[in-house]
N, C-alpha and C. Protein backbone atom coordinates (compact mmCIF):
# COMPACT_ATOMS: atom_id res chain seq x y z
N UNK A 1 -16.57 18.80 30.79
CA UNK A 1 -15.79 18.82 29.57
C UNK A 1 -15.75 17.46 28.88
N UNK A 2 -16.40 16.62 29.76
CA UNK A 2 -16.23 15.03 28.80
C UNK A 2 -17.19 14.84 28.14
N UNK A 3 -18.00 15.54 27.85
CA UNK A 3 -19.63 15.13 26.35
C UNK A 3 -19.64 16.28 26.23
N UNK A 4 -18.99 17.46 26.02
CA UNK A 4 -19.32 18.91 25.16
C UNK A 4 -19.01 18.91 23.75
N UNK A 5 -18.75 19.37 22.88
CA UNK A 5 -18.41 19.83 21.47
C UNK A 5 -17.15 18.95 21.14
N UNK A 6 -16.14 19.47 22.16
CA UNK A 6 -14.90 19.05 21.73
C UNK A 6 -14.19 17.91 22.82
N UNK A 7 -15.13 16.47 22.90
CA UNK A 7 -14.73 15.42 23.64
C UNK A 7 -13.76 15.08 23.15
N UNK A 8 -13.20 14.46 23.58
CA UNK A 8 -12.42 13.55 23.13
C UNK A 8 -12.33 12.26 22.72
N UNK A 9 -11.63 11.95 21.49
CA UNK A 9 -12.04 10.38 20.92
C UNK A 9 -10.39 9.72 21.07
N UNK A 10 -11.15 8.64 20.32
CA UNK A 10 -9.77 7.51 20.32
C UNK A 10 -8.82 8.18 20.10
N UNK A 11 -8.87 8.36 18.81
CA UNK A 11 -7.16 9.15 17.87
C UNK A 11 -7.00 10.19 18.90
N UNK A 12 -8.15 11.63 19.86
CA UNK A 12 -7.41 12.36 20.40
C UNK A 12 -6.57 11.96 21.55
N UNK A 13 -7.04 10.80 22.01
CA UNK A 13 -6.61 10.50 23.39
C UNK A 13 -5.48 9.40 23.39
N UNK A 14 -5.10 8.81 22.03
CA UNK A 14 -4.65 7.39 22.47
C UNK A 14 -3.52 7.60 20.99
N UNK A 15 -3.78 8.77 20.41
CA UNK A 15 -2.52 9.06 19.34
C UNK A 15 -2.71 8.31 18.11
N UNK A 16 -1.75 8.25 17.23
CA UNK A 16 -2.32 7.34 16.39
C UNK A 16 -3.07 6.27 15.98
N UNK A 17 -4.25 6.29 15.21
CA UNK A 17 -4.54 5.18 14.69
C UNK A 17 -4.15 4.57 13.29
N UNK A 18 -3.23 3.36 13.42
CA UNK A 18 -3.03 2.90 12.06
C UNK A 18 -3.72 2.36 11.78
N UNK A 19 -4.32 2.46 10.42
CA UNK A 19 -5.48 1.49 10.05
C UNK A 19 -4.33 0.89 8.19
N UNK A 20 -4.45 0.07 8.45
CA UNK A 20 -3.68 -0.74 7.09
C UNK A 20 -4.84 -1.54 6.42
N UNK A 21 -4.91 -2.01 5.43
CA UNK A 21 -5.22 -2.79 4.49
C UNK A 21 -4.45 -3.84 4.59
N UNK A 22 -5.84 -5.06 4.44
CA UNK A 22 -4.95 -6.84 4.47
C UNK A 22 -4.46 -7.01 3.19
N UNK A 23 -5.20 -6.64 2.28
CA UNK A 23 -4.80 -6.79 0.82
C UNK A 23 -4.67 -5.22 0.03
N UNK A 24 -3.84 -5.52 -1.00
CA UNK A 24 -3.58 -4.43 -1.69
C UNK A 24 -4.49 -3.99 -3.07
N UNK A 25 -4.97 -3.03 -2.74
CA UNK A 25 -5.76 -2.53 -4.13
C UNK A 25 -5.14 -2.60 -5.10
N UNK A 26 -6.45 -3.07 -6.66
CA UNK A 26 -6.27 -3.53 -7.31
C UNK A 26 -4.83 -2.23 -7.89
N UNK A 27 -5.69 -1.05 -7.75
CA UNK A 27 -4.22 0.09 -8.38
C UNK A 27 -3.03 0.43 -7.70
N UNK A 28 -2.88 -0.53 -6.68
CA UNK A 28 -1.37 -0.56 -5.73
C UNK A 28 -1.12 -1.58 -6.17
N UNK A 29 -1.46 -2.85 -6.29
CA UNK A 29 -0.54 -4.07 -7.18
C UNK A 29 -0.23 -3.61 -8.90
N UNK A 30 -0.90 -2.42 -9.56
CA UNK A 30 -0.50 -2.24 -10.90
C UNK A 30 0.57 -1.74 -10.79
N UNK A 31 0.45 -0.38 -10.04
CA UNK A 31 1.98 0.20 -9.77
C UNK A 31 3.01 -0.26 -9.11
N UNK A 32 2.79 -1.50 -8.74
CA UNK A 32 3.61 -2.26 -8.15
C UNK A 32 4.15 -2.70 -9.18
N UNK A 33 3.82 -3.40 -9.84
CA UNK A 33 4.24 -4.27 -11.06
C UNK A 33 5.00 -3.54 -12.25
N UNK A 34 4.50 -2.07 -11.82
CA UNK A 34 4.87 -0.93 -13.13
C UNK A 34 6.67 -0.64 -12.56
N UNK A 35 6.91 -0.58 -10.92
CA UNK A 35 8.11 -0.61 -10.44
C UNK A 35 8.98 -1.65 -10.64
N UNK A 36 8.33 -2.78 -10.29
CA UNK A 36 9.11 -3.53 -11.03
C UNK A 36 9.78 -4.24 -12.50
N UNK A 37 8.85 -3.82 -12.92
CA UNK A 37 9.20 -3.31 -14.97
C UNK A 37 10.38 -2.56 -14.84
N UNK A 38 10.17 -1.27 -14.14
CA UNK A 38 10.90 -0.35 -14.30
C UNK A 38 12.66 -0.60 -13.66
N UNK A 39 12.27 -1.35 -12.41
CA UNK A 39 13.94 -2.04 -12.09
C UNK A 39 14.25 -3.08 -13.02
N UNK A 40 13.35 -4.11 -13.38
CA UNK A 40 13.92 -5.28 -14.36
C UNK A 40 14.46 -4.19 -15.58
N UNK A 41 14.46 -3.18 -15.96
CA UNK A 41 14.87 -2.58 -17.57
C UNK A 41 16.14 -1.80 -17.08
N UNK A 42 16.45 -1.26 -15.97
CA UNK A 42 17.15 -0.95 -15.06
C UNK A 42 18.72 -1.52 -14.85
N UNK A 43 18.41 -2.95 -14.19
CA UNK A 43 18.96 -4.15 -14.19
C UNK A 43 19.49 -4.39 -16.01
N UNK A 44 18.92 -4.88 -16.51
CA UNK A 44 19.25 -5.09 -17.64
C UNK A 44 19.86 -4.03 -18.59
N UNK A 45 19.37 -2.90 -18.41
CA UNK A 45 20.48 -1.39 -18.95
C UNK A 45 21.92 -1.76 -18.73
N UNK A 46 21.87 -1.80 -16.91
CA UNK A 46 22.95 -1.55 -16.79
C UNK A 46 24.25 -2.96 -17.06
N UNK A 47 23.20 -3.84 -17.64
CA UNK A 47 23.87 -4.87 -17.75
C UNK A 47 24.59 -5.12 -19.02
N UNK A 48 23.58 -4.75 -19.65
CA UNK A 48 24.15 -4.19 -21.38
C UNK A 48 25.42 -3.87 -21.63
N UNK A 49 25.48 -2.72 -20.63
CA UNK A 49 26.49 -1.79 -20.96
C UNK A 49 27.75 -2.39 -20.26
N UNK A 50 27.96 -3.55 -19.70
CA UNK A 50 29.42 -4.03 -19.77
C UNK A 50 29.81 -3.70 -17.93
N UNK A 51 29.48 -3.44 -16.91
CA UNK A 51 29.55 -2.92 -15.79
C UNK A 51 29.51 -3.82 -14.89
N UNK A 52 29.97 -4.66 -14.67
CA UNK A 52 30.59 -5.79 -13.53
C UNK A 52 30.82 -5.73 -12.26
N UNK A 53 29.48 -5.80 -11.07
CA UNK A 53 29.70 -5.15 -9.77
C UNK A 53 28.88 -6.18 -9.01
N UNK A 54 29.37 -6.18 -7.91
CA UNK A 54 28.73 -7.50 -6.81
C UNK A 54 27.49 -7.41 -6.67
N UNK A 55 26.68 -5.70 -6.94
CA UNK A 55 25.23 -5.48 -6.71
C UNK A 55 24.64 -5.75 -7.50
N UNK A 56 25.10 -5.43 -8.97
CA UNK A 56 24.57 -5.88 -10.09
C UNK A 56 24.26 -7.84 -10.45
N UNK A 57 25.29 -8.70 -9.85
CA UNK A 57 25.23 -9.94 -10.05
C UNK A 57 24.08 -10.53 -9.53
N UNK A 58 24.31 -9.84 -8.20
CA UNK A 58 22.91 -10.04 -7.42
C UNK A 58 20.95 -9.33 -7.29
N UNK A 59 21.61 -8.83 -8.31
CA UNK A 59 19.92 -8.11 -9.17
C UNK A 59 19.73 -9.04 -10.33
N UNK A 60 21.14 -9.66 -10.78
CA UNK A 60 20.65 -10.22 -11.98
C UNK A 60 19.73 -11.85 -11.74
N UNK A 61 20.24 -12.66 -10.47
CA UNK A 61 19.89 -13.34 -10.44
C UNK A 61 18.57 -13.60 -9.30
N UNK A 62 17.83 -12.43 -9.14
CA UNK A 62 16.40 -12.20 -8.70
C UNK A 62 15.51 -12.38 -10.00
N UNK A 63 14.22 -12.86 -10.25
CA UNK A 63 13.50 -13.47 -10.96
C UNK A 63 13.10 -11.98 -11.61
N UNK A 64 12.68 -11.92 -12.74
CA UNK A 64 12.16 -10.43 -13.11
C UNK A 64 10.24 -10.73 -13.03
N UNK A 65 9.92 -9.70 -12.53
CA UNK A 65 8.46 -9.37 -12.93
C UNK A 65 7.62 -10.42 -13.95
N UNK A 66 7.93 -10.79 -14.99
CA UNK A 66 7.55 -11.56 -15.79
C UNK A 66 7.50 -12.79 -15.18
N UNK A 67 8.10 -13.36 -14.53
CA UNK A 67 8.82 -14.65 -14.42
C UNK A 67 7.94 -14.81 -13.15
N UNK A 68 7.79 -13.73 -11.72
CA UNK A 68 7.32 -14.40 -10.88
C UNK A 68 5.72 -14.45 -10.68
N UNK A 69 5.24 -15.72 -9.90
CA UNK A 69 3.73 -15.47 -9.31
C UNK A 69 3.40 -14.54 -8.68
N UNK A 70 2.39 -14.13 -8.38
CA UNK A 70 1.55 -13.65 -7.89
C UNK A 70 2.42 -13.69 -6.17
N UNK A 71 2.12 -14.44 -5.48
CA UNK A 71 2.50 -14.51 -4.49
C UNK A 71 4.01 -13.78 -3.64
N UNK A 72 4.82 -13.98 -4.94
CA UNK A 72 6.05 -13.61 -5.06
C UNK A 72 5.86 -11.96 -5.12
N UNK A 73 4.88 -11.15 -6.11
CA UNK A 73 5.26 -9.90 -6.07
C UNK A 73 4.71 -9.30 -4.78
N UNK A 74 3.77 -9.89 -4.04
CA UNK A 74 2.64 -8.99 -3.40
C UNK A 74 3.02 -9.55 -1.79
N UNK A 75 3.97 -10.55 -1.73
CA UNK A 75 4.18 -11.04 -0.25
C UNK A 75 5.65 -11.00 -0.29
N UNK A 76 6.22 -10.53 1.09
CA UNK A 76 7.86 -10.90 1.37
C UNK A 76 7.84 -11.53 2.55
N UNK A 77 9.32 -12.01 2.92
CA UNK A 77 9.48 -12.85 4.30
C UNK A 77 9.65 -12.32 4.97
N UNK A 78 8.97 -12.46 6.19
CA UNK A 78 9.07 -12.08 7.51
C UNK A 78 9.50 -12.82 8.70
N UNK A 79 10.70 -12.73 9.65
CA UNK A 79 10.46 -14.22 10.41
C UNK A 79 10.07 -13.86 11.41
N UNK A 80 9.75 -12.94 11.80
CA UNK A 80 8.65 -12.50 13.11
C UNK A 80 7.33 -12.54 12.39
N UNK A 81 6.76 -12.57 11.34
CA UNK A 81 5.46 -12.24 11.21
C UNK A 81 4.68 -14.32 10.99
N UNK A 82 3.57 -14.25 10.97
CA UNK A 82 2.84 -15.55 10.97
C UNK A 82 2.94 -16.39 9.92
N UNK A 83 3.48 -17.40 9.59
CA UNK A 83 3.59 -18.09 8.42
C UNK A 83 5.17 -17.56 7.67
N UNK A 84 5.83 -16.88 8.17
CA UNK A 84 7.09 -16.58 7.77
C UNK A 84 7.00 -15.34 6.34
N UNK A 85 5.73 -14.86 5.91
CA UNK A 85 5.19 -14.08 4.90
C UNK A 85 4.55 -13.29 5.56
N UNK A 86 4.68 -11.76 5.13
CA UNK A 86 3.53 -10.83 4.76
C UNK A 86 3.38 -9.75 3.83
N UNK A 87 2.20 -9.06 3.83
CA UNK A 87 1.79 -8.34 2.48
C UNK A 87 3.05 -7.74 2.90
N UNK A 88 3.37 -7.25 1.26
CA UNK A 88 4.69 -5.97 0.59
C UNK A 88 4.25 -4.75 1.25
N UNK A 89 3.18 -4.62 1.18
CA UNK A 89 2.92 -3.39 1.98
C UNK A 89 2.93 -2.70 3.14
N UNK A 90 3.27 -3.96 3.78
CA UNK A 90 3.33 -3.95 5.52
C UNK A 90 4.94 -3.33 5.72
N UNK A 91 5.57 -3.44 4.30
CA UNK A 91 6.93 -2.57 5.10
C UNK A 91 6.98 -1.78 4.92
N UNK A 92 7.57 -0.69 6.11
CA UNK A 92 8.07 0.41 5.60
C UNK A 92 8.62 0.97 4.35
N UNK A 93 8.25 1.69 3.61
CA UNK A 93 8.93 2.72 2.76
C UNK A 93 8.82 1.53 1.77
N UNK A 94 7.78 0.83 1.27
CA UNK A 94 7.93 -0.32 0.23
C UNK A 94 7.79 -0.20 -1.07
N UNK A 95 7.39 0.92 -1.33
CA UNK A 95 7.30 1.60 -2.38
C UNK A 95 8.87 2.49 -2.97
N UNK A 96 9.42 2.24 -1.58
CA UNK A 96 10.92 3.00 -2.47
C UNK A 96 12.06 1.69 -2.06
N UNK A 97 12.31 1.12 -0.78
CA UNK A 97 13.12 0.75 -0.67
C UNK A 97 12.84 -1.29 -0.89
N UNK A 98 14.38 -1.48 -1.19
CA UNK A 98 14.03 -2.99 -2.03
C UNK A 98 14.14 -3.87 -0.33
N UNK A 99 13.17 -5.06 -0.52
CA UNK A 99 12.97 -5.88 0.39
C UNK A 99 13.70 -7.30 -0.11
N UNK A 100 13.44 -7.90 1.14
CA UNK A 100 14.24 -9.38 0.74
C UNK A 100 12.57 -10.07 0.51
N UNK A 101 13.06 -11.08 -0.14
CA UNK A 101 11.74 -11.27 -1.27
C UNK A 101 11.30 -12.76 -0.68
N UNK A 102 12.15 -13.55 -0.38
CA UNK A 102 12.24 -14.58 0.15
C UNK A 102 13.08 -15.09 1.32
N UNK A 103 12.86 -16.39 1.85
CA UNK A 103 13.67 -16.43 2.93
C UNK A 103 15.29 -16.78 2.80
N UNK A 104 16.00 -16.63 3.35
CA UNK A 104 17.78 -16.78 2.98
C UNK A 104 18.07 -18.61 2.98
N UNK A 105 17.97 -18.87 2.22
CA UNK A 105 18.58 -20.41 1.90
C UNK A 105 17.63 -21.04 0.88
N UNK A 106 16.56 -20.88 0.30
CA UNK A 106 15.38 -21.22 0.25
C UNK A 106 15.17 -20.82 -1.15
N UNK A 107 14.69 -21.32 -2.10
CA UNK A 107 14.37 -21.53 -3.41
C UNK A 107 12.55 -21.28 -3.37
N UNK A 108 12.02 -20.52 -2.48
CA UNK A 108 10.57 -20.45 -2.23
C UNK A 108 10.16 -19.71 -3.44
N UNK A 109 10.77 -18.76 -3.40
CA UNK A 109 10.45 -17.73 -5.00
C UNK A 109 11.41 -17.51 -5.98
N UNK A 110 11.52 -18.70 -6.39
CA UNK A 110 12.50 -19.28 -7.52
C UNK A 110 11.74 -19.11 -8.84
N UNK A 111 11.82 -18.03 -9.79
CA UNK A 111 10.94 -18.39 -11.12
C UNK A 111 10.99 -19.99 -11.53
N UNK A 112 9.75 -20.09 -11.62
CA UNK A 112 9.30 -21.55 -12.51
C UNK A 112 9.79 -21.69 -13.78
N UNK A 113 10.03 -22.90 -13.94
CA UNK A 113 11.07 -23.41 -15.01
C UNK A 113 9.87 -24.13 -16.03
């Protein structure tokens, strides 16, 4: 049964294989950028409209899309991972849920003045 039709391979024997991407395609950083448009107008709606809340203060003073590098949209902090950064994509559910962008004390992804 071990070299017939239906051997067995890696994935059958050893369960998942994750295979990830080091970098993000060029049409996963657009829609990336298209989400974050979409929270910066978000943010600013709800800011318009007069609504004064501890979550809101603290959306307001995250850099908007416009404002940050490159580096800033496509990498977050990690302090288990190498260099204290890795790709946005490496987290879970990153496409829906908001990450910490930088490290806690640290002016690293501070829009440029």
């Amino acid at each position: 049964m071990m070299f017939g039709a239906f051997r067995g391979s890696l994935v059958a024997l050893g369960g998942i294989v994750w295979k990830r991407r080091f970098r993000l395609t060029e049409r996963q950083k657009y829609r990336h950028r298209l989400r974050l448009r979409a929270v910066d107008d978000v943010v600013d709606a709800i800011a318009e409209s007069g609504v004064s809340i501890r979550a809101l203060d603290l959306a307001l003073k995250e850099p908007k899309e416009s404002e940050m590098s490159a580096a800033q949209k496509y990498w977050v902090y990690s302090k288990r991972y190498k260099g204290s950064v890795k790709p946005a994509h490496w987290v879970p559910k990153w496409t829906k849920a908001r990450f910490v962008r930088s490290p806690p004390g640290t002016v690293m992804h501070a829009p440029k003045s």
